[in-house]
C-alpha atoms as a PDB file:
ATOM      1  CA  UNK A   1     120.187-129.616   7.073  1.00  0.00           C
ATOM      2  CA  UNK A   2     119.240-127.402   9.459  1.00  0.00           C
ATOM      3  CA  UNK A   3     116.164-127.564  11.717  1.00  0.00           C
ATOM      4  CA  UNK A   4     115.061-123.598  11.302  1.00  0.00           C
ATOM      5  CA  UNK A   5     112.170-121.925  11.820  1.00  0.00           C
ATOM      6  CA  UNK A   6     109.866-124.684  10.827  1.00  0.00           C
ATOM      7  CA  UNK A   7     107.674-126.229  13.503  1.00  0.00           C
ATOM      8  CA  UNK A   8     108.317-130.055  14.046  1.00  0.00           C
ATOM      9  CA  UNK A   9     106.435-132.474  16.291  1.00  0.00           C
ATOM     10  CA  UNK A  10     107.436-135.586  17.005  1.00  0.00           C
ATOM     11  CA  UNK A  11     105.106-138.045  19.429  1.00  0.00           C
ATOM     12  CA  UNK A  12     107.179-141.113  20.193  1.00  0.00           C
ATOM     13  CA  UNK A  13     108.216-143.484  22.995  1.00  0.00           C
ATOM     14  CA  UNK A  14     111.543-142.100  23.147  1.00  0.00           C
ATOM     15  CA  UNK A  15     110.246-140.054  26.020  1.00  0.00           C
ATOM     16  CA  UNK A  16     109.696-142.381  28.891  1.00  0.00           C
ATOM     17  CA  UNK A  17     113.170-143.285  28.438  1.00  0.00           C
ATOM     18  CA  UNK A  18     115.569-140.413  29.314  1.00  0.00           C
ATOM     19  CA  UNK A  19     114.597-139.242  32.424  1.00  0.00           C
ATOM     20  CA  UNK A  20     115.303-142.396  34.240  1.00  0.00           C
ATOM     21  CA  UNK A  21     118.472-142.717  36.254  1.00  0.00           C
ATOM     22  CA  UNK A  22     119.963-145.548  38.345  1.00  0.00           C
ATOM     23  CA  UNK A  23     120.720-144.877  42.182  1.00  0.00           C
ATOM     24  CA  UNK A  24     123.826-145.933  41.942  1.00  0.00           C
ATOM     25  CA  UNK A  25     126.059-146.834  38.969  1.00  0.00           C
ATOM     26  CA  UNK A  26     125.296-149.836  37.193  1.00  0.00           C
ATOM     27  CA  UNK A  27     128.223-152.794  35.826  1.00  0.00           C
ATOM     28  CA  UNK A  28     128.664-152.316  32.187  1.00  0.00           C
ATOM     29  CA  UNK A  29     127.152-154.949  30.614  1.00  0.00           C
ATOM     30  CA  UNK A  30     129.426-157.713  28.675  1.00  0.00           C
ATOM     31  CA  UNK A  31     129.191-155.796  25.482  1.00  0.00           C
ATOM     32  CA  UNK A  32     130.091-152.574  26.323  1.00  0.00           C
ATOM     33  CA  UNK A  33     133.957-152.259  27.272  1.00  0.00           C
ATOM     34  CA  UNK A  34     135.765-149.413  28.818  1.00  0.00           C
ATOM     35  CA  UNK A  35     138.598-147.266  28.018  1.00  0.00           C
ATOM     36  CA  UNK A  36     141.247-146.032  30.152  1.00  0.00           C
ATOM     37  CA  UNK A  37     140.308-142.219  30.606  1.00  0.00           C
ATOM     38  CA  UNK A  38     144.525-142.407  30.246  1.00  0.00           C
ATOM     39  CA  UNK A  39     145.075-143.991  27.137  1.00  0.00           C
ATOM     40  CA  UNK A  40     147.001-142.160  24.580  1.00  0.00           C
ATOM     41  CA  UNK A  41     144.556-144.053  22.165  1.00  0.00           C
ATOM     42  CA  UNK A  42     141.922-143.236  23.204  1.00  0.00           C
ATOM     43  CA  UNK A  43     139.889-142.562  20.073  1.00  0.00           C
ATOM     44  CA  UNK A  44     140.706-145.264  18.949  1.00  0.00           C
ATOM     45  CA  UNK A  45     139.801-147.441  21.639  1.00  0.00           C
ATOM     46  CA  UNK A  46     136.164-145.985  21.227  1.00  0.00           C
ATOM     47  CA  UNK A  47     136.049-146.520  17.730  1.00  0.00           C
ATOM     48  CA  UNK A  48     136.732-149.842  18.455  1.00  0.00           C
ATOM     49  CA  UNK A  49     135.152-151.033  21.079  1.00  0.00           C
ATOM     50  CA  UNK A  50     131.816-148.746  19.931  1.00  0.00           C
ATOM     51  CA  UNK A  51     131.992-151.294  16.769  1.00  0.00           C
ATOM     52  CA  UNK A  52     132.218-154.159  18.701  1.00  0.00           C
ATOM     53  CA  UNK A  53     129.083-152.982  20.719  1.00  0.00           C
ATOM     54  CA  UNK A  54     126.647-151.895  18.215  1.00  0.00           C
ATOM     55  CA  UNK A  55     124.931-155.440  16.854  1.00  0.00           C
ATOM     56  CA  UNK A  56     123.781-155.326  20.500  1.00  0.00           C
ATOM     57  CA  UNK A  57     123.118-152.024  21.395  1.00  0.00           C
ATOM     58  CA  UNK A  58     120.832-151.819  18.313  1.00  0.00           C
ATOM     59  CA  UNK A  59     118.723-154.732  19.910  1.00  0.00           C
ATOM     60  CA  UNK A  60     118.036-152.588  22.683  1.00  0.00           C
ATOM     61  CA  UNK A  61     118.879-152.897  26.094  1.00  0.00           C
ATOM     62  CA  UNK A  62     116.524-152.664  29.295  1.00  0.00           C
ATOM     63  CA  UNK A  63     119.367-152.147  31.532  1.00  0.00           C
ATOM     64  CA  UNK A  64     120.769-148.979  29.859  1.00  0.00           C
ATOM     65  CA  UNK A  65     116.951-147.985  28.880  1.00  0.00           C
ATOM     66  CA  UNK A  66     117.622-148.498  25.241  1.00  0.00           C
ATOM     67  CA  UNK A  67     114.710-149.366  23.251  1.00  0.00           C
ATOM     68  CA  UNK A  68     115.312-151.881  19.620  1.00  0.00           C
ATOM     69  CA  UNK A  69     116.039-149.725  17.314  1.00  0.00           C
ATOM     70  CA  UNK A  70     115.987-151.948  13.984  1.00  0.00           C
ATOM     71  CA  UNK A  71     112.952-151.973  13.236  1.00  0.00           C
ATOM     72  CA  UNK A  72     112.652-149.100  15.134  1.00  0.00           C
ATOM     73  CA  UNK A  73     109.112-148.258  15.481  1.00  0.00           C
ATOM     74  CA  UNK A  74     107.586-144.458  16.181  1.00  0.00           C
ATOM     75  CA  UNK A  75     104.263-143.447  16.239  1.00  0.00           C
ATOM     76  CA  UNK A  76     104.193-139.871  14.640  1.00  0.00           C
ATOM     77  CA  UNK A  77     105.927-137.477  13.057  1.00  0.00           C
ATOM     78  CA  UNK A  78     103.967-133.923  12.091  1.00  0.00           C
ATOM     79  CA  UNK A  79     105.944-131.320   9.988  1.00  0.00           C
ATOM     80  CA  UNK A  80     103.761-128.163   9.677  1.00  0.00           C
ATOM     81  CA  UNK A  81     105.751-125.634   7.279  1.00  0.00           C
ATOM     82  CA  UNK A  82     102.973-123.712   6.468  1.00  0.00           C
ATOM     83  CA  UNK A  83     104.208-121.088   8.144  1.00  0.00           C
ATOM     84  CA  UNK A  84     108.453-121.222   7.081  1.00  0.00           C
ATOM     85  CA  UNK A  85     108.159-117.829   5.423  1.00  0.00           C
ATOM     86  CA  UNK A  86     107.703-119.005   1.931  1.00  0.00           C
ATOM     87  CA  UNK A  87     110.174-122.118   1.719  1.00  0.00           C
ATOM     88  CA  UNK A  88     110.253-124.515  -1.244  1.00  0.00           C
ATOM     89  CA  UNK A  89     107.617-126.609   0.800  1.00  0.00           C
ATOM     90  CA  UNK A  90     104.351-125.164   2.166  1.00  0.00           C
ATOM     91  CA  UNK A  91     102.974-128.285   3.529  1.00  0.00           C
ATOM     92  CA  UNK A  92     101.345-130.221   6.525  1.00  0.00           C
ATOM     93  CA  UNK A  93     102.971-134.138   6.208  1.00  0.00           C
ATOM     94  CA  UNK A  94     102.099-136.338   9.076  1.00  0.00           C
ATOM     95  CA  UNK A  95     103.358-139.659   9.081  1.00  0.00           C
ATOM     96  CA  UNK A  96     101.591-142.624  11.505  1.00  0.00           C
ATOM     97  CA  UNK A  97     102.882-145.929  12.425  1.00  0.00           C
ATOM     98  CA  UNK A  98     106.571-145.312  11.154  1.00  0.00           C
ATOM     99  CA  UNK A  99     109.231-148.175  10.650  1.00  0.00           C
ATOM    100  CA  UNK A 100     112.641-147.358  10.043  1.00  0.00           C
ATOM    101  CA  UNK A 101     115.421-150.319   9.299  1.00  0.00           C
ATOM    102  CA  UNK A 102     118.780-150.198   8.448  1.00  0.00           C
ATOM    103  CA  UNK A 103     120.591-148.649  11.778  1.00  0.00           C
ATOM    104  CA  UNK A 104     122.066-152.450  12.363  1.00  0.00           C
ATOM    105  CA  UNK A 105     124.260-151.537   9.690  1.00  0.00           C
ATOM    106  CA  UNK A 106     125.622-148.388  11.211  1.00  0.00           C
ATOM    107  CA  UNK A 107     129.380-148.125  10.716  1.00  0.00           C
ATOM    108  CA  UNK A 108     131.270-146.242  13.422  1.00  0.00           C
ATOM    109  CA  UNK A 109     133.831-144.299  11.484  1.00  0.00           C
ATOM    110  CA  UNK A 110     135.861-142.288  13.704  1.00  0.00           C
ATOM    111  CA  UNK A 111     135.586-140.423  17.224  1.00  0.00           C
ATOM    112  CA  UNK A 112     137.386-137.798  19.310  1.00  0.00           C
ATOM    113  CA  UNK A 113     137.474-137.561  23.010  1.00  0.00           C
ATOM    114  CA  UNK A 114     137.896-134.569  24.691  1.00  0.00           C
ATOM    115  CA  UNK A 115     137.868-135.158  27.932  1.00  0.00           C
ATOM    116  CA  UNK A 116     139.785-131.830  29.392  1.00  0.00           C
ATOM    117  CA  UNK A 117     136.581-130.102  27.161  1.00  0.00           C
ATOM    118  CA  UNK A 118     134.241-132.639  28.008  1.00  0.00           C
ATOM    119  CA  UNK A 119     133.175-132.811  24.404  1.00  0.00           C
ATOM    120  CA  UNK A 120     132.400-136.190  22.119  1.00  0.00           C
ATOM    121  CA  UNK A 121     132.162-135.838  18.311  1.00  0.00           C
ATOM    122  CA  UNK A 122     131.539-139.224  16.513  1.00  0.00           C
ATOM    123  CA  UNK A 123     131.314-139.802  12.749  1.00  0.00           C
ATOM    124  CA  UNK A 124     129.252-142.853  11.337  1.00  0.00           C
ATOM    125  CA  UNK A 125     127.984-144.320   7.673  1.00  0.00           C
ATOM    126  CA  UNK A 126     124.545-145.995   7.187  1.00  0.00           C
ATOM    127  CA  UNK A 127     124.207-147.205   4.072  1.00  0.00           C
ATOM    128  CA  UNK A 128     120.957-147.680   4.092  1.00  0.00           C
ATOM    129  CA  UNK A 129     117.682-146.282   6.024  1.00  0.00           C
ATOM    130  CA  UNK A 130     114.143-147.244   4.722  1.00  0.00           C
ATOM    131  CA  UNK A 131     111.283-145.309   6.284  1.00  0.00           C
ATOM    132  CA  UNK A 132     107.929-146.448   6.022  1.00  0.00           C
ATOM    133  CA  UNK A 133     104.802-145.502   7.075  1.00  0.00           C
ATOM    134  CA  UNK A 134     101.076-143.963   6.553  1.00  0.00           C
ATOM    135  CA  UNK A 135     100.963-140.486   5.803  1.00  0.00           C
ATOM    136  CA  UNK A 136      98.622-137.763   4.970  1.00  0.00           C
ATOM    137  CA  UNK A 137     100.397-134.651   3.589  1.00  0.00           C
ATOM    138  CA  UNK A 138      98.502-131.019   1.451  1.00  0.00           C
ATOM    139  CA  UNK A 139     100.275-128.218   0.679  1.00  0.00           C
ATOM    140  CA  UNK A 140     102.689-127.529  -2.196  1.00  0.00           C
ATOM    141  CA  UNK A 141     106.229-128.877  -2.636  1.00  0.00           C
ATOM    142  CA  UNK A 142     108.677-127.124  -4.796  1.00  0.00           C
ATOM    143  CA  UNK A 143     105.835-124.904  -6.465  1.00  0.00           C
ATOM    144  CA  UNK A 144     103.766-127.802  -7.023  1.00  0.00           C
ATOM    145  CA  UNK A 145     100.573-128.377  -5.090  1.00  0.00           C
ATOM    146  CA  UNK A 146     100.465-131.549  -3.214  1.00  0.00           C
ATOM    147  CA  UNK A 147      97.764-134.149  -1.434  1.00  0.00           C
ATOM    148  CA  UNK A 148      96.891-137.214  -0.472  1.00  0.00           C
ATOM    149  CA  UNK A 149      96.610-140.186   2.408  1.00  0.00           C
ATOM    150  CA  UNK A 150      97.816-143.856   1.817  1.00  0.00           C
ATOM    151  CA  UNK A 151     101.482-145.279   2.209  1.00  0.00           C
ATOM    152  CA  UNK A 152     104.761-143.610   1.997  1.00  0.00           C
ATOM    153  CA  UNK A 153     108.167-145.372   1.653  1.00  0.00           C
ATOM    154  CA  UNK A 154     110.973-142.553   2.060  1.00  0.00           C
ATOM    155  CA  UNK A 155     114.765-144.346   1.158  1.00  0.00           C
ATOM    156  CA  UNK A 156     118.000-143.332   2.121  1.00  0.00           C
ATOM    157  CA  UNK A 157     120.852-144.294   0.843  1.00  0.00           C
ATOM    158  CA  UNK A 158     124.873-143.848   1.612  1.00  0.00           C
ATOM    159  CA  UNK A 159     124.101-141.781   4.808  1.00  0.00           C
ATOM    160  CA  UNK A 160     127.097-139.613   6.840  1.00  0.00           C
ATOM    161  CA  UNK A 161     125.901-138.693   9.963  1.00  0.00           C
ATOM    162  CA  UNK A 162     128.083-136.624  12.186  1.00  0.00           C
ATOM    163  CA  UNK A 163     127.071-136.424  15.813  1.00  0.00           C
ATOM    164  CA  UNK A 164     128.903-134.182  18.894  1.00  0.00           C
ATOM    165  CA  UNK A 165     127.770-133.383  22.425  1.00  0.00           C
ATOM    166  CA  UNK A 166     129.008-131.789  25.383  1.00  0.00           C
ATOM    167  CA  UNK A 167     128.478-132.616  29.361  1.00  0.00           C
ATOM    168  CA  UNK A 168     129.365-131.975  32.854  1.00  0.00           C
ATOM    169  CA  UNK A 169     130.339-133.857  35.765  1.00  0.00           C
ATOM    170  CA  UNK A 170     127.557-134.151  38.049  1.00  0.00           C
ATOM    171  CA  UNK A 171     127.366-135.695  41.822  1.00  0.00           C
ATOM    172  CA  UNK A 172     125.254-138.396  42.643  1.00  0.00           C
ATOM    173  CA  UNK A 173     124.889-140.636  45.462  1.00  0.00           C
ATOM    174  CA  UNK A 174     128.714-139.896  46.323  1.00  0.00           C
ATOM    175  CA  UNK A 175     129.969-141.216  42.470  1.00  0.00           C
ATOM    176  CA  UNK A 176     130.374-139.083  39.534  1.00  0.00           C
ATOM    177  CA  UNK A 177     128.138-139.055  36.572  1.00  0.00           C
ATOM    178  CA  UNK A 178     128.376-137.048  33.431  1.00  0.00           C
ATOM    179  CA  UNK A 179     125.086-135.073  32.604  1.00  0.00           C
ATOM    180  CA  UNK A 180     124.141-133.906  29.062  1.00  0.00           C
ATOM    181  CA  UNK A 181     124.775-130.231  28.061  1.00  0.00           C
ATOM    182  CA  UNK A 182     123.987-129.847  24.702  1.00  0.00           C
ATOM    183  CA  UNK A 183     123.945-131.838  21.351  1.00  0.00           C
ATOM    184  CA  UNK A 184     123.772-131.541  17.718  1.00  0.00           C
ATOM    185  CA  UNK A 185     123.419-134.217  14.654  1.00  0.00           C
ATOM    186  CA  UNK A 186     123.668-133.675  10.443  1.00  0.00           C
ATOM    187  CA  UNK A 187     123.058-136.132   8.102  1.00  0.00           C
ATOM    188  CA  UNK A 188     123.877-136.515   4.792  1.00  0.00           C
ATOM    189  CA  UNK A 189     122.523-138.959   1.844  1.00  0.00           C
ATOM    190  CA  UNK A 190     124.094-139.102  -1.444  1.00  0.00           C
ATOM    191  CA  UNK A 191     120.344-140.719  -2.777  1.00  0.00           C
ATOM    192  CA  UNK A 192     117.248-140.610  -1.905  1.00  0.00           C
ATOM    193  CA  UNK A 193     113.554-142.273  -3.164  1.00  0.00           C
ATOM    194  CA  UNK A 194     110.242-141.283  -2.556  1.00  0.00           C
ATOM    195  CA  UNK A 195     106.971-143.347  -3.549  1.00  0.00           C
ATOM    196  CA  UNK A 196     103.868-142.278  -2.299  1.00  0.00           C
ATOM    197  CA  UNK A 197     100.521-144.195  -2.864  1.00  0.00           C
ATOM    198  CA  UNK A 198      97.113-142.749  -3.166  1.00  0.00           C
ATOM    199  CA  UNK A 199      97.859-139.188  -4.348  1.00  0.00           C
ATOM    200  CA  UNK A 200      95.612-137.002  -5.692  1.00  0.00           C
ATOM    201  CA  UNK A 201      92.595-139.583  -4.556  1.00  0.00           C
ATOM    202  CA  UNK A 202      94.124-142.087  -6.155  1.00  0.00           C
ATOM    203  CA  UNK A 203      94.694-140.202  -9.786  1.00  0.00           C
ATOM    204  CA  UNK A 204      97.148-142.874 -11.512  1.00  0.00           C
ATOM    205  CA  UNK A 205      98.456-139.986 -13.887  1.00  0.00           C
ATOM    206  CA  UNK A 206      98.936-137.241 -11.282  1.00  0.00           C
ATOM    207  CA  UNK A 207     100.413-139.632  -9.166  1.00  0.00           C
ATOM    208  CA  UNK A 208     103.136-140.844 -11.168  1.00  0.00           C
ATOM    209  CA  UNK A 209     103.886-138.061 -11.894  1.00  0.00           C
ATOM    210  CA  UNK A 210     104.407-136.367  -8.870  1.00  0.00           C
ATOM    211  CA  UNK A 211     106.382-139.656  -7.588  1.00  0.00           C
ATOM    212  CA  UNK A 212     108.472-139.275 -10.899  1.00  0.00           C
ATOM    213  CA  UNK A 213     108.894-135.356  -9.570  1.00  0.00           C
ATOM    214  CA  UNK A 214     109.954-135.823  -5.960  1.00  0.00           C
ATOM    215  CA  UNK A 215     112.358-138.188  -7.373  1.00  0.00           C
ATOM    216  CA  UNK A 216     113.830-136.119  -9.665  1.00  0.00           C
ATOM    217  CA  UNK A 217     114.730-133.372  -7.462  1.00  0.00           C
ATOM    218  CA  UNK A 218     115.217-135.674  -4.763  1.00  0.00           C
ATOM    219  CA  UNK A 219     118.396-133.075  -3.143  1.00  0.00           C
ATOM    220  CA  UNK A 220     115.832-129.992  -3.246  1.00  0.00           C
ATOM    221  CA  UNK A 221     112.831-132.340  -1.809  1.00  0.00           C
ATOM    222  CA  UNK A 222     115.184-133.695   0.769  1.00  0.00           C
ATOM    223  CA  UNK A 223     116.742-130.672   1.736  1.00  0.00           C
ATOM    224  CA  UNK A 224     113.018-129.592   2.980  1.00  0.00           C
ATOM    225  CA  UNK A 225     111.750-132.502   4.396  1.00  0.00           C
ATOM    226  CA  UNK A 226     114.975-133.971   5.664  1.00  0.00           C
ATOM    227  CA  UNK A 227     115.004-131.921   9.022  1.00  0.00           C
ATOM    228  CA  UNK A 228     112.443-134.094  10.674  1.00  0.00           C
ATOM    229  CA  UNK A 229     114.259-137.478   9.973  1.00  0.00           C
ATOM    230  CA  UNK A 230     117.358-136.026  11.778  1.00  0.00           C
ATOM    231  CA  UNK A 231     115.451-134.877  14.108  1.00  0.00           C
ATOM    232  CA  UNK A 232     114.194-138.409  14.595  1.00  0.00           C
ATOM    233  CA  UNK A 233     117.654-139.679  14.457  1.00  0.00           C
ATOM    234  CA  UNK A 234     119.448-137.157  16.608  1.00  0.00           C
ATOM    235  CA  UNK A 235     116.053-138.640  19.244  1.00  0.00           C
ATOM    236  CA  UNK A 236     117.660-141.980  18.849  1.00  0.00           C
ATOM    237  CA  UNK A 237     121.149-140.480  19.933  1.00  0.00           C
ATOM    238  CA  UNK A 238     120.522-138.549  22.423  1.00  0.00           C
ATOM    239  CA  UNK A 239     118.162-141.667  24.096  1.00  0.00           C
ATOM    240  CA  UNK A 240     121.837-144.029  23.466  1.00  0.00           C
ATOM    241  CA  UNK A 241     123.858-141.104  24.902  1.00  0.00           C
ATOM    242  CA  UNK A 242     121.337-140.347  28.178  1.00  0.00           C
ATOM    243  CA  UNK A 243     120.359-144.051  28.462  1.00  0.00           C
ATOM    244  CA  UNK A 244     124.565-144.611  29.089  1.00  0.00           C
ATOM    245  CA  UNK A 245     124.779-141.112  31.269  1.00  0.00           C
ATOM    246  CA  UNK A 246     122.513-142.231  33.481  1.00  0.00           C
ATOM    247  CA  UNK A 247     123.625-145.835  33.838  1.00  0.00           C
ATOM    248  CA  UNK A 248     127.125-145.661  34.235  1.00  0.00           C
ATOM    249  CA  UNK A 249     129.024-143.298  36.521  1.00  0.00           C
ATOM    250  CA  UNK A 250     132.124-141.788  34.954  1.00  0.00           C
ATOM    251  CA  UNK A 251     134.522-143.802  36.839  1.00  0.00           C
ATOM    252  CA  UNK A 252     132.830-147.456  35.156  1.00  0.00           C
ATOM    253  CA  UNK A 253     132.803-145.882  31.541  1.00  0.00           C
ATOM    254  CA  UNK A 254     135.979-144.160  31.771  1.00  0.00           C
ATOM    255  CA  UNK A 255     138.556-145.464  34.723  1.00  0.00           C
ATOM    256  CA  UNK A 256     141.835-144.703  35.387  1.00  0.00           C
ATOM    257  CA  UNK A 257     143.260-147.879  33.781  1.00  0.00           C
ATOM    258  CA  UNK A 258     140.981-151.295  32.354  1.00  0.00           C
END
């Protein structure tokens, strides 16, 4: 899924978050453990200490600046494709008071390290995300005109989700930090439901049947509107990823030898 040309806004509380740094580097907190920046497992030493640490991380964490995240709560997301040059989808969808659940779940597959390249690519299953939320969306969707304002209840399921980033070493207060450079997230769902309430004004018939539609071509309807739930994921990674930057100098996450 890739983001392009369409025009995504996403209001959340994400924000407040990432540009908050400690002075000096904080002590990693009991359920995060570090990995010798030496071992010849490293990888593997991510994978599994990353496992060990998730039930907590997705809790949240006010030391590392991590909000919960399951439920994780957002306040908007507004898609405007209107103007995607003539896409399968030609609508306006926001969605209001948003709850997504299932990230406890997470399953960190696999990770490489490349510390000489300062790169991190991480690979993880969720097998299920459930979005819901109030929405108002008009417009067409694969040819077919669309509209209507009640509940929506978008369901993932069997989600791979492959996440990299890349950083630099950065000076601060006479310790070493690493600093974000640049990012990028895909996710992939081998299912996905839709059910909409209230569409059409409440029209039972027209309804249905458009529920019965965007489930039906659920891969073509999720290949359009997919791009603003990983851009609401890849949100959630980058806040993990800056929340630990900024917390932890590079000597505490990664030291010589543990």
């Amino acid at each position: 899924m890739s983001l392009g040309s369409k025009f995504l806004l996403i209001v959340c509380s994400f924000g407040v978050f990432l540009d908050t740094v400690a002075a000096k580097s904080l002590p990693l907190p009991p359920f995060i453990k570090a990995c010798s920046r030496n071992d010849p497992k490293l990888n593997e030493c991510a994978v599994k200490h990353g496992r060990e640490a998730l039930p907590y991380v997705v809790q949240g964490n006010p030391q590392v600046k991590i909000p919960p995240l399951d439920p994780l709560f957002i306040p908007e997301v507004r898609v405007d494709q209107t103007g995607s040059g003539g896409g399968a989808v030609g609508a306006v969808l926001t969605s209001r008071d948003i709850t997504v659940t299932g990230l406890k779940d997470t399953i960190f597959e696999r990770a490489n390290l490349d510390l000489k390249n300062r790169r991190v690519d991480s690979w993880y299953t969720i097998p299920r995300l459930e979005i819901i939320s109030k929405y108002e969306i008009k417009g067409r969707i694969l040819v077919l005109p669309i509209e209507g304002k009640g509940d929506a209840n978008f369901t993932l399921v069997g989600n791979k989700l492959y996440h990299w980033f890349t950083y630099d070493l950065v000076q601060r207060d006479g310790e070493t930090f690493t600093s974000l450079t640049g990012e990028d997230l895909t996710v992939n769902a081998s299912r996905a439901y839709f059910h909409l309430t209230n569409l059409f004004n409440g029209d039972k018939l027209l309804g249905d049947n458009m529920n019965k539609f965007l489930n039906d071509n659920w891969n073509d309807v999720l290949q359009e509107i997919g791009p603003d739930i990983v851009v609401a994921v890849r949100k959630i990674m980058e806040v993990l990823v800056r929340g630990v930057m900024n917390a932890f100098s590079y000597d505490t996450i990664f030291p010589e030898k543990v």
